[in-house]
Protein backbone atom coordinates (compact mmCIF):
# COMPACT_ATOMS: atom_id res chain seq x y z
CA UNK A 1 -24.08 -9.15 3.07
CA UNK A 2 -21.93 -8.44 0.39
CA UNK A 3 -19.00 -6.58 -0.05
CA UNK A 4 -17.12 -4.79 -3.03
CA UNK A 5 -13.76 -5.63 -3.93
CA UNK A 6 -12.98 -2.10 -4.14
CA UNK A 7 -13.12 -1.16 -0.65
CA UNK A 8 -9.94 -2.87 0.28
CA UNK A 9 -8.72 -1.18 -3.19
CA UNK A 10 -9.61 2.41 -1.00
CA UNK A 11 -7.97 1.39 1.79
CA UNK A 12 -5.00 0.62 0.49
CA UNK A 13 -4.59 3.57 -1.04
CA UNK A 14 -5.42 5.18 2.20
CA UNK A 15 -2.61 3.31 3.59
CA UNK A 16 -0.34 4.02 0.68
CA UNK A 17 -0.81 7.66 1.39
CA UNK A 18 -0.06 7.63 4.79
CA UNK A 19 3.37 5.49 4.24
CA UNK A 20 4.05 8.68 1.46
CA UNK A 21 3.09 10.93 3.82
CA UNK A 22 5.60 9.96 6.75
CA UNK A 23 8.26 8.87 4.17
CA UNK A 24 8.53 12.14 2.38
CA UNK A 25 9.39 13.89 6.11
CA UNK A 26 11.93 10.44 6.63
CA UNK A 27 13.65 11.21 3.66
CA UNK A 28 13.59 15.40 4.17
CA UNK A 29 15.28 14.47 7.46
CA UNK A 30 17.61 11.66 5.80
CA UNK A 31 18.35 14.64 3.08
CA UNK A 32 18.69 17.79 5.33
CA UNK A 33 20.85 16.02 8.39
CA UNK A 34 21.93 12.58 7.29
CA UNK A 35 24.41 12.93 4.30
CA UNK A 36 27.86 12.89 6.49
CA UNK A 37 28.53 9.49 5.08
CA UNK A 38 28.51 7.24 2.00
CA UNK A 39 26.27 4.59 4.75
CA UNK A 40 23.52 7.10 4.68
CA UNK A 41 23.92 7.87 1.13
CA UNK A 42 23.41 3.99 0.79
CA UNK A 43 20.50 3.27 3.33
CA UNK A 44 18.69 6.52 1.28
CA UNK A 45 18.76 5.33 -1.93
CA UNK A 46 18.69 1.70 -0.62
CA UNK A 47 15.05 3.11 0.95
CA UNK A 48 13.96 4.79 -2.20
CA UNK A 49 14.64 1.60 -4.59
CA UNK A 50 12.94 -0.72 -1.86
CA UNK A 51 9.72 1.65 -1.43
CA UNK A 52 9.79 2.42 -5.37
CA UNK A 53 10.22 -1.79 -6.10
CA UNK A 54 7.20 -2.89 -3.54
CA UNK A 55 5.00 0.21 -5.38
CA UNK A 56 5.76 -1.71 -9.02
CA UNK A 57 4.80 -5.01 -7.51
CA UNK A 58 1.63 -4.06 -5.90
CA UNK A 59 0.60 -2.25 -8.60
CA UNK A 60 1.16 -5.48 -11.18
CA UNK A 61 -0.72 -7.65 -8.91
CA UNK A 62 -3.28 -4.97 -8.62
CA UNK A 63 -3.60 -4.26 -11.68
CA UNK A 64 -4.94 -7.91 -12.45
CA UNK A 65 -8.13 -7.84 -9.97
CA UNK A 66 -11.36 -7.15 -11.13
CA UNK A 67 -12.52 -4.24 -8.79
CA UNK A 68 -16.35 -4.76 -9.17
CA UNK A 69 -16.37 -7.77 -7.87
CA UNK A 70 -18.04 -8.67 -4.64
CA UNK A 71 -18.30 -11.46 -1.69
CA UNK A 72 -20.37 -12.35 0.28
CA UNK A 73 -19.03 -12.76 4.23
CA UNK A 74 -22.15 -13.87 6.26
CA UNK A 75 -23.57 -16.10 3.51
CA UNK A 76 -26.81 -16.04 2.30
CA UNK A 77 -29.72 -14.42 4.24
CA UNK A 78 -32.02 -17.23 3.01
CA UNK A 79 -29.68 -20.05 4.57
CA UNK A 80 -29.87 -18.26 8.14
CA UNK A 81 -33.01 -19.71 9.08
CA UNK A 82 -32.82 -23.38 7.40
């Protein structure tokens, strides 16, 4: 049985939209009720430059992969029965 690389490509991006998703209301919240202090200015933009650096990375590395490639996860079908 064989499986293409691009799957896991699809969901990631499923899970990438869901972590957008939930932090866009974080940082309406953070925005709207949190700026009394210079700490919460700090943890904002410290949360923004965090989220925006592990989006760069993962898109470098993902960048590299050939997305048509597949695997196989059950071996072959002929080797079953040998």
């Amino acid at each position: 049985m064989e499986i293409s690389l691009s799957v896991f490509l699809l969901l990631y991006l499923v899970y990438i939209v869901i972590f957008l998703f939930f932090s866009f209301f974080n940082l309406f919240h953070m925005v709207r009720y949190g700026f009394v202090s210079v700490g919460a200015w700090v943890v904002t933009v410290g949360y923004i430059v965090i989220t925006l650096l592990g989006l760069f990375v993962s898109y470098y590395y993902i960048a590299q992969i050939d997305w048509n490639e597949t695997f196989q996860i059950l071996g072959s079908t002929n080797n079953i029965y040998n």
